[in-house]
N, C-alpha and C. Protein backbone atom coordinates (compact mmCIF):
# COMPACT_ATOMS: atom_id res chain seq x y z
N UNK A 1 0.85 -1.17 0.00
CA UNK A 1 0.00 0.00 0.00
C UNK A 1 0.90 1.24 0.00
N UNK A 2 0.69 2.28 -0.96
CA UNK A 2 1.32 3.70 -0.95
C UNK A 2 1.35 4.24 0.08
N UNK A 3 1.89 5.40 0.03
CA UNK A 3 1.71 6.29 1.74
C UNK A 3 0.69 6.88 1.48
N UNK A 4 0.29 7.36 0.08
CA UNK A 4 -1.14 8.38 -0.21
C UNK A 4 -1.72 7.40 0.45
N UNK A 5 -2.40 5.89 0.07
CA UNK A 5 -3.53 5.47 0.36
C UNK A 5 -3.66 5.20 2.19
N UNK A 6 -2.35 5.54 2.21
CA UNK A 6 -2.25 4.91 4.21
C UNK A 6 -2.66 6.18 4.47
N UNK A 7 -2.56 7.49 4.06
CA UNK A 7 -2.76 8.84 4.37
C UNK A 7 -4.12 9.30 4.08
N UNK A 8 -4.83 8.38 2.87
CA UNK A 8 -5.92 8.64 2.81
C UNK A 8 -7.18 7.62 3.96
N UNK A 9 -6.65 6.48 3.78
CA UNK A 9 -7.28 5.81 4.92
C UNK A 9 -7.64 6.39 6.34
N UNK A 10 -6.27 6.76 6.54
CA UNK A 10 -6.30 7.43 7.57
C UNK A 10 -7.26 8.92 8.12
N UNK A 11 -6.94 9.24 7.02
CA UNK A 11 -7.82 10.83 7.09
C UNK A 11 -9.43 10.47 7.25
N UNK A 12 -9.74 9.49 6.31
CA UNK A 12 -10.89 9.02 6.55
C UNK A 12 -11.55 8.67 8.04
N UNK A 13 -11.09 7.57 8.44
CA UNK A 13 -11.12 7.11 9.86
C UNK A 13 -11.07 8.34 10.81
N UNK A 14 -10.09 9.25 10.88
CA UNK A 14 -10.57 10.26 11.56
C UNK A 14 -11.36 11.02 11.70
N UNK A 15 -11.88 11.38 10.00
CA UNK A 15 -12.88 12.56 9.76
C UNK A 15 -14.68 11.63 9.67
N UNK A 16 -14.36 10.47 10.16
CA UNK A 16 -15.59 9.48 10.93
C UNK A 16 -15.83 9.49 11.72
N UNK A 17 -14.76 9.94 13.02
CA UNK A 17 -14.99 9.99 14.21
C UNK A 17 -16.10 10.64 15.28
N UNK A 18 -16.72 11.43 14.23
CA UNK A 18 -17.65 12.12 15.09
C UNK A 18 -19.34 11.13 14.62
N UNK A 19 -18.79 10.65 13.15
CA UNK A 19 -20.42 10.13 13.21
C UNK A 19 -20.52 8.99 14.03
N UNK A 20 -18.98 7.86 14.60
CA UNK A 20 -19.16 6.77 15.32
C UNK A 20 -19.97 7.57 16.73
N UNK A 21 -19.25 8.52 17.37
CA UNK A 21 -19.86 8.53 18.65
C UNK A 21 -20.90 9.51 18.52
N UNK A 22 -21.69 9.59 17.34
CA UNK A 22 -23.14 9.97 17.18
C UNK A 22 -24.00 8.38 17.25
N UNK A 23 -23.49 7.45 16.82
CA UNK A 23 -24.36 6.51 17.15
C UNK A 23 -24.20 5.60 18.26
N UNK A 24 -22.58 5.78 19.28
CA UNK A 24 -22.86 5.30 20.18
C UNK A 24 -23.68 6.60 21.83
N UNK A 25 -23.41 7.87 21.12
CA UNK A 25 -24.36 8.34 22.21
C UNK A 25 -25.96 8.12 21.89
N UNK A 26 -26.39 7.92 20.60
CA UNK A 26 -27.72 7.15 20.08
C UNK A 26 -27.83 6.09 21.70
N UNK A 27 -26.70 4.53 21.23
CA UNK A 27 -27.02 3.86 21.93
C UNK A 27 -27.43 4.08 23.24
N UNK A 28 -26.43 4.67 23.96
CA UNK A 28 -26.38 5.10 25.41
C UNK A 28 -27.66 5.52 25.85
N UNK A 29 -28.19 6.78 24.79
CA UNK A 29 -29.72 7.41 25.11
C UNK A 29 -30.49 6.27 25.41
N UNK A 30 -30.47 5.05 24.16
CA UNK A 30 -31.18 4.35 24.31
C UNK A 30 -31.46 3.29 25.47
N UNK A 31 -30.13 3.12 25.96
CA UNK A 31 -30.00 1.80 27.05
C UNK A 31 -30.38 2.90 28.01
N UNK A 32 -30.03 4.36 28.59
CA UNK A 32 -30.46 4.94 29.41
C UNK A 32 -32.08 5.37 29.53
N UNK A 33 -32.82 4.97 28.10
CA UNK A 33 -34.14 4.68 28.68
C UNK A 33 -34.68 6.55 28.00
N UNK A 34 -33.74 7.48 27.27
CA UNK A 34 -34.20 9.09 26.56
C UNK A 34 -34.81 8.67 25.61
N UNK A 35 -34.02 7.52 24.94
CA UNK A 35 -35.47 7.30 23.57
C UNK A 35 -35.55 5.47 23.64
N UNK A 36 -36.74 5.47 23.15
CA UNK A 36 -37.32 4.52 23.01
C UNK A 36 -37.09 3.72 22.13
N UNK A 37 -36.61 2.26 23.14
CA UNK A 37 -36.27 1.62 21.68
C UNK A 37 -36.67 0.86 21.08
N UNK A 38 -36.18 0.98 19.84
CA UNK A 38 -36.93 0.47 18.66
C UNK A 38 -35.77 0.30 17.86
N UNK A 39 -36.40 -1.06 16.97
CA UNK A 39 -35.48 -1.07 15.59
C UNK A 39 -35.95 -0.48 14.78
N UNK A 40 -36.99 -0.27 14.18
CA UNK A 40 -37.56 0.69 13.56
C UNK A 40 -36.71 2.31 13.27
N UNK A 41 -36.73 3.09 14.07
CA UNK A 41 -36.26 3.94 14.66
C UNK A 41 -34.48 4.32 14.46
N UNK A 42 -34.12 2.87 15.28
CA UNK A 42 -32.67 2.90 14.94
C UNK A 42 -31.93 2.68 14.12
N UNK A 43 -32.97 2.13 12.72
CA UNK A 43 -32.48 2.13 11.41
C UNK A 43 -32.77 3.49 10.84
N UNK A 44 -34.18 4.30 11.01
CA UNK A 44 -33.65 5.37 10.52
C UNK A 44 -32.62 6.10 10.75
N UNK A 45 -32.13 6.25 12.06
CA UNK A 45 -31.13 6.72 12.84
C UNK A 45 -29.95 6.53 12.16
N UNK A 46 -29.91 5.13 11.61
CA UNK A 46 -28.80 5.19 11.00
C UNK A 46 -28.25 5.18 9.56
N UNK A 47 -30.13 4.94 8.94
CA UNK A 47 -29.72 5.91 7.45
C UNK A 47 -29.54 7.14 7.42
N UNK A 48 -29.81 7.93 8.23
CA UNK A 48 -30.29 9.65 8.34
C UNK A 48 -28.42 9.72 8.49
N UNK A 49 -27.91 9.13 9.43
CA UNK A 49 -26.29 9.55 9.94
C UNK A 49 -25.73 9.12 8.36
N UNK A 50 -25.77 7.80 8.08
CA UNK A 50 -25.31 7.51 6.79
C UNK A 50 -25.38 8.67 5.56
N UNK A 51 -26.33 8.99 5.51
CA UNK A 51 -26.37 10.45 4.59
C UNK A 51 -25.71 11.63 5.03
N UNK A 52 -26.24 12.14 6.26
CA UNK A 52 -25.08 12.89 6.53
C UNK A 52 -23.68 12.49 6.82
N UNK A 53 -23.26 11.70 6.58
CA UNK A 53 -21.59 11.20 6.35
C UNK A 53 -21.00 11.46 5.17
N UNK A 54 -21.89 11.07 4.23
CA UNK A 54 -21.56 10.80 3.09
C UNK A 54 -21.60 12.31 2.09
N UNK A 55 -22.89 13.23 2.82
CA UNK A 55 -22.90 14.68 2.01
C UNK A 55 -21.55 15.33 2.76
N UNK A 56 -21.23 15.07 4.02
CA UNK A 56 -20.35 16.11 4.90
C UNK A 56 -18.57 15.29 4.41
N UNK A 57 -18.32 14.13 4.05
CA UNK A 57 -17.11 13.88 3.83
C UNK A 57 -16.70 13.19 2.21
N UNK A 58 -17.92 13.32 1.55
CA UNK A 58 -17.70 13.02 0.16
C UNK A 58 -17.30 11.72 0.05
N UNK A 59 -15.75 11.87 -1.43
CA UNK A 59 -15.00 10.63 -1.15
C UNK A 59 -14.41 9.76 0.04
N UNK A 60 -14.46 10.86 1.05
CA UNK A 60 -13.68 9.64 2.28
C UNK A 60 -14.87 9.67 3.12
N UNK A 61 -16.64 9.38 2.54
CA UNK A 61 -17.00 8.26 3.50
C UNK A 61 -16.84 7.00 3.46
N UNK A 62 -17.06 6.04 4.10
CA UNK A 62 -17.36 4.93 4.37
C UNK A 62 -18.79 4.16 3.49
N UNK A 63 -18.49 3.28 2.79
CA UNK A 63 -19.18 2.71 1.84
C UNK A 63 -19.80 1.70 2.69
N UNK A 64 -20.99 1.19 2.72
CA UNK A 64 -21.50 -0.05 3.14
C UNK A 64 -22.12 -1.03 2.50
């Protein structure tokens, strides 16, 4: 692997960091009983983040 792609990897993974602990403070709310849970719910939760990942970091989101 190049250093670009270790540099791009990298940049990525960092500039993710805020949507991971958007869905583990999701969780937390949830096990703490603020929202109600549902799968329902927590899939929108996590198409809605998925889009905003993907408009806010372009090429270096995360593909699923």
């Amino acid at each position: 692997m190049s250093i670009t792609n270790t540099l791009g990897h990298t940049a990525a993974r960092i500039l993710s960091l805020p949507f991971d602990l958007a869905q583990v403070n999701y969780a937390r709310a949830v096990r703490l009983g603020f929202i109600e849970n549902s799968l329902l719910k927590s899939a929108q939760f996590a198409r809605e983040l998925s889009v905003m990942e993907r408009l806010t970091l372009g090429p270096w989101a995360r593909r699923v």
